[in-house]
Protein backbone atom coordinates (compact mmCIF):
# COMPACT_ATOMS: atom_id res chain seq x y z
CA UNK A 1 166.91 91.28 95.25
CA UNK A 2 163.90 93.50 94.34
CA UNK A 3 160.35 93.98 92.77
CA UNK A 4 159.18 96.25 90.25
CA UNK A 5 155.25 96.02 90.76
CA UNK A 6 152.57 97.16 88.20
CA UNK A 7 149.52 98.49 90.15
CA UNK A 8 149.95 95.39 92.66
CA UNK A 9 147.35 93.95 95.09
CA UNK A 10 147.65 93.27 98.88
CA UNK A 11 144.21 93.19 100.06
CA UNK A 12 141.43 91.01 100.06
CA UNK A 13 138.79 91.69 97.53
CA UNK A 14 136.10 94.16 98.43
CA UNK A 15 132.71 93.49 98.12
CA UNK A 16 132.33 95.19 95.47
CA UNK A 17 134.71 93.83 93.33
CA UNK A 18 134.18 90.53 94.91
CA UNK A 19 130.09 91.11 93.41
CA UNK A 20 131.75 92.13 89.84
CA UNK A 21 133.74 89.15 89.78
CA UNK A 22 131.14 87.26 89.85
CA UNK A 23 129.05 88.87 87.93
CA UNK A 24 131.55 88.53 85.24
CA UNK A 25 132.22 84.64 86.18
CA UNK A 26 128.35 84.17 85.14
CA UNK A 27 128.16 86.38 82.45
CA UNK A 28 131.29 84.13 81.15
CA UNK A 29 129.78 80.41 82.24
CA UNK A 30 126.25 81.15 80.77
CA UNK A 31 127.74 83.68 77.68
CA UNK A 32 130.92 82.90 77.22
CA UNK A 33 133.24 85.86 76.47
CA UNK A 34 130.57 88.41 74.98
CA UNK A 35 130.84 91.87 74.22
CA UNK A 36 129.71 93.01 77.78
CA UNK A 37 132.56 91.01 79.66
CA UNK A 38 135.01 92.41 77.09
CA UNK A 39 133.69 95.79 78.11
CA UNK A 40 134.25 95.09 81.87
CA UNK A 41 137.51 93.45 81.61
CA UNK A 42 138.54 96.65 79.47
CA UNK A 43 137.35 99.13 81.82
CA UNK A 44 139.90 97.09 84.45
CA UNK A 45 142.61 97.35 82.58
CA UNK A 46 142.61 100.59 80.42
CA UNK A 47 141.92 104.46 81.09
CA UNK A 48 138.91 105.97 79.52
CA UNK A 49 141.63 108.21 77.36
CA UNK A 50 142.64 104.73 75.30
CA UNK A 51 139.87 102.64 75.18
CA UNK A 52 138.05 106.26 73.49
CA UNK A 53 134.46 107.89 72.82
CA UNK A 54 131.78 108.76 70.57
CA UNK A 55 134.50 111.32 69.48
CA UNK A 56 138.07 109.87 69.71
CA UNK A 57 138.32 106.62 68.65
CA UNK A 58 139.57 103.56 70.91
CA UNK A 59 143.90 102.91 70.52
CA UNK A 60 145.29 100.10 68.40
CA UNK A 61 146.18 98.62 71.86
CA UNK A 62 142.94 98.39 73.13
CA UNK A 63 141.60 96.75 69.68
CA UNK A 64 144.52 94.17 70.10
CA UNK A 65 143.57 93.28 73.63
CA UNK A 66 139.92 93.14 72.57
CA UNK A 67 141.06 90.48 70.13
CA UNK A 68 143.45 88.59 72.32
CA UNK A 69 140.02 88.47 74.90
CA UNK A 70 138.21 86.68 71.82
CA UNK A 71 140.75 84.16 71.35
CA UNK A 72 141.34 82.92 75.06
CA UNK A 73 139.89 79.87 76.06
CA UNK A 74 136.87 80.81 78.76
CA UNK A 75 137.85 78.53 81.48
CA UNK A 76 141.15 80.20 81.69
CA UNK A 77 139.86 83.38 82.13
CA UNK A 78 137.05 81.99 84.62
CA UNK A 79 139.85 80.81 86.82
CA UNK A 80 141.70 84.38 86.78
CA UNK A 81 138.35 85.60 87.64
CA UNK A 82 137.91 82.76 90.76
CA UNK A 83 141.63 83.16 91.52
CA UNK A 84 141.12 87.07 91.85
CA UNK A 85 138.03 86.55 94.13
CA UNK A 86 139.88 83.85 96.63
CA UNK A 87 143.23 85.95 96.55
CA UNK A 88 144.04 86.27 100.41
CA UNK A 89 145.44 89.43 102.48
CA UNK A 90 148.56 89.82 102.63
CA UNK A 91 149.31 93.17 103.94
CA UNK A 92 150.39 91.97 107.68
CA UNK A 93 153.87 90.42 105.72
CA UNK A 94 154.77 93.55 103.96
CA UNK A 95 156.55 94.85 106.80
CA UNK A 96 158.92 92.30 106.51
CA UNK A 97 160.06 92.54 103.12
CA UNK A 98 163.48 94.11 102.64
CA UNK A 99 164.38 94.18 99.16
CA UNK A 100 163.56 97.48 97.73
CA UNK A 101 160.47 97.90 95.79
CA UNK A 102 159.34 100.35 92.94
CA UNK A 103 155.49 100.27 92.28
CA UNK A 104 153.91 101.94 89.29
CA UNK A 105 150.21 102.52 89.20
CA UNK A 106 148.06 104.49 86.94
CA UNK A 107 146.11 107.31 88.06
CA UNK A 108 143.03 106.52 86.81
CA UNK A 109 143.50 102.44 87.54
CA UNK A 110 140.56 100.72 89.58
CA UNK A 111 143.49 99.68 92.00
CA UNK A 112 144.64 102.66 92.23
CA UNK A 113 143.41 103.11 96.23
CA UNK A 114 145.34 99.74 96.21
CA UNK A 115 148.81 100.62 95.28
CA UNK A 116 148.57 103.46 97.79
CA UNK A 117 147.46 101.31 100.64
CA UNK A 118 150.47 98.58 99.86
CA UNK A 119 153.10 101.70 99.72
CA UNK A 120 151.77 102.47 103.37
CA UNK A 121 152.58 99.33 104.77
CA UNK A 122 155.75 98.61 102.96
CA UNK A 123 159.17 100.22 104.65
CA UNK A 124 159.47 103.93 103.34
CA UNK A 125 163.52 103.40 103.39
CA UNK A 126 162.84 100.43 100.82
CA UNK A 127 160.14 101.04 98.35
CA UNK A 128 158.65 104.21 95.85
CA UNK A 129 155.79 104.53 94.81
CA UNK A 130 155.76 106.35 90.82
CA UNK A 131 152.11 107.34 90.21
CA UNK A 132 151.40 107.97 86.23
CA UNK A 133 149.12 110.50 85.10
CA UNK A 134 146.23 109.60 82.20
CA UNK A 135 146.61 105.83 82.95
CA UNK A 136 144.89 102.77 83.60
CA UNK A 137 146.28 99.61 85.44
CA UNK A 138 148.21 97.94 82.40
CA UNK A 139 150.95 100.91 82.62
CA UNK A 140 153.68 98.82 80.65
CA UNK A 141 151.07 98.99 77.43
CA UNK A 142 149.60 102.17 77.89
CA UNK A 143 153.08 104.42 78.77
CA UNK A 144 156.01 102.75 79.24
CA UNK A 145 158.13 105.32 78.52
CA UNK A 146 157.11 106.64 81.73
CA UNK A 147 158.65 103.55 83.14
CA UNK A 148 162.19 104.38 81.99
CA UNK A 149 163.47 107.04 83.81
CA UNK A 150 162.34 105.62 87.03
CA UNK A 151 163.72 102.03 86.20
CA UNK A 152 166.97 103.41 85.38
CA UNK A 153 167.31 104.86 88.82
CA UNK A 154 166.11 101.57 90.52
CA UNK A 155 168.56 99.69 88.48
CA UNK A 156 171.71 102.22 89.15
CA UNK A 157 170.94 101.90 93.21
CA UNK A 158 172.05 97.98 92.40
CA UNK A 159 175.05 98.75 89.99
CA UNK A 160 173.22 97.07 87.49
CA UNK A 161 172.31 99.86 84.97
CA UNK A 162 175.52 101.44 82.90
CA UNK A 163 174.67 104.23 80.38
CA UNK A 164 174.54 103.21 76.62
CA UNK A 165 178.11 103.32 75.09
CA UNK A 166 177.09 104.88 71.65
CA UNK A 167 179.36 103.63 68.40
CA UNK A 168 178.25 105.76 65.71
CA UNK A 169 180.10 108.05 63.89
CA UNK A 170 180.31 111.58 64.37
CA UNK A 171 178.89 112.62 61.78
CA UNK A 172 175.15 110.45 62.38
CA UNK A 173 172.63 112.68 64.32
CA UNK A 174 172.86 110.27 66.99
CA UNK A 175 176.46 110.91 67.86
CA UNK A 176 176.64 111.42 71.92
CA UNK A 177 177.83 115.21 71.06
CA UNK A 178 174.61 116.06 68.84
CA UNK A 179 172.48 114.74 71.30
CA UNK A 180 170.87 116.72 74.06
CA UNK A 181 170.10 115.69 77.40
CA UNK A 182 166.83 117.26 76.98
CA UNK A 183 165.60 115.20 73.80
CA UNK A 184 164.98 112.21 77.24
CA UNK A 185 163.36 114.21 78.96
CA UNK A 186 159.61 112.99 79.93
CA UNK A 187 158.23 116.61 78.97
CA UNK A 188 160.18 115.58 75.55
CA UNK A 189 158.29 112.22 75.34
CA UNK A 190 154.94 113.69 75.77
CA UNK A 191 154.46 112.79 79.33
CA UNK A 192 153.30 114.16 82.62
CA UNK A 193 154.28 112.87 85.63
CA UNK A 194 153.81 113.23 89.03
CA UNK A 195 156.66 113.08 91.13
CA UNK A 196 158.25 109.51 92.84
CA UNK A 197 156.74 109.60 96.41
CA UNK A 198 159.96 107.65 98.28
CA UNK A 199 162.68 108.26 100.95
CA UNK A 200 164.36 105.66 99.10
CA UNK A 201 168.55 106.38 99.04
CA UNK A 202 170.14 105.50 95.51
C-alpha cells in the first residue's frame, strides 16, 4: 500500500564506493572487524555531529553501534559488503510504482545525492521526499522525532492514523486542556527541519 524509505538506494554503485567496498571487504577478510573498518562503517552511517571530536565526545548511540560491530560475525558483514557492491539499478522501474512513498534522508548522509536522484524518478503525485538537517543515513537512531510529524501525515492520507484519545484526569498535567499544541512542535523538540519537498495530496 506504501513505503516509508530511510535514505534508500536505486542506483548502481559508483566507483567509488564500489573501490571502498572493497577496500573494506579486505580490510575485513585479512583483519577481521578492526578499528579502521569500524571507523568506515561509522562514517556511513552517522553524521560527524554524533559520532563527535577532539572536543565533544561521540553519542551513547554511536558507542552502542560500535559494540554491536564487535560482536557480529565477519562473514555476515562481508556479505552486506558483497551484496552492496552487486546491488543492480533499478531506477528504470520507479516510474511504475504507484503506492505513495515518503523518503527520509539525512543531510549530511553519504547517500544523500541518492535519495534525491530516486525522488526524481519516482511520480511527484505519489511520493515526498523529508530531508533532515544535522543527520547521517541511520535517521530512525539519530532523530526520530523528526520522523513523527511527517509519518502522521502519511498515515492520515490512508485513514490509518487517529489522534491519541487521552484518559487522564483533569487534574494531571497531561490532561488534553493543559496541553498546548505548541509543546509538538519540532522547534519544541529541538529540531530543524527543512521543509517536505512533495505535490503529494493528503
Amino acid at each position: 500500500m506504501g513505503l516509508i524509505l530511510i535514505s534508500p538506494l536505486c542506483k548502481a554503485p559508483s566507483w567509488t564506493e564500489w573501490l571502498c567496498n572493497k577496500v573494506m571487504s579486505n580490510l575485513l577478510y585479512f583483519c577481521g572487524m578492526c578499528t579502521l573498518l569500524k571507523e568506515l562503517l561509522l562514517i556511513r552511517f552517522f553524521s560527524k555531529e554524533v559520532r563527535g571530536s577532539a572536543e565533544v565526545p561521540e553519542s551513547d548511540i554511536v558507542q552502542a553501534c560500535r559494540r554491536l560491530l564487535a560482536e557480529r560475525q565477519s562473514p555476515n558483514v562481508l556479505r552486506f559488503l558483497e551484496a552492496m557492491n552487486e546491488r543492480p539499478d533499478i531506477t528504470d522501474g520507479l516510474r511504475k510504482l504507484k503506492c505513495r512513498s515518503l523518503i527520509f534522508v539525512g543531510e549530511h548522509s553519504p547517500f544523500h545525492s541518492e535519495a534525491l536522484h530516486m525522488t526524481s524518478k519516482l511520480d511527484r503525485r505519489f511520493s515526498a521526499l523529508v530531508e533532515v538537517q544535522s543527520c547521517g543515513s541511520i535517521v530512525t537512531e539519530e532523530q526520530p522525532d523528526a520522523m513523527l510529524i511527517p509519518m502522521e501525515y502519511f498515515l492520515m492520507g490512508y485513514g490509518f492514523y487517529r489522534p491519541p484519545q487521552y484518559s487522564v484526569s483533569p487534574r494531571s498535567p497531561l490532561s488534553p486542556t493543559s496541553i498546548s499544541p505548541e509543546l509538538f512542535s519540532p522547534e519544541s523538540m529541538g529540531l530543524k527541519l527543512k521543509p517536505i519537498k512533495t505535490k503529494i495530496a493528503l
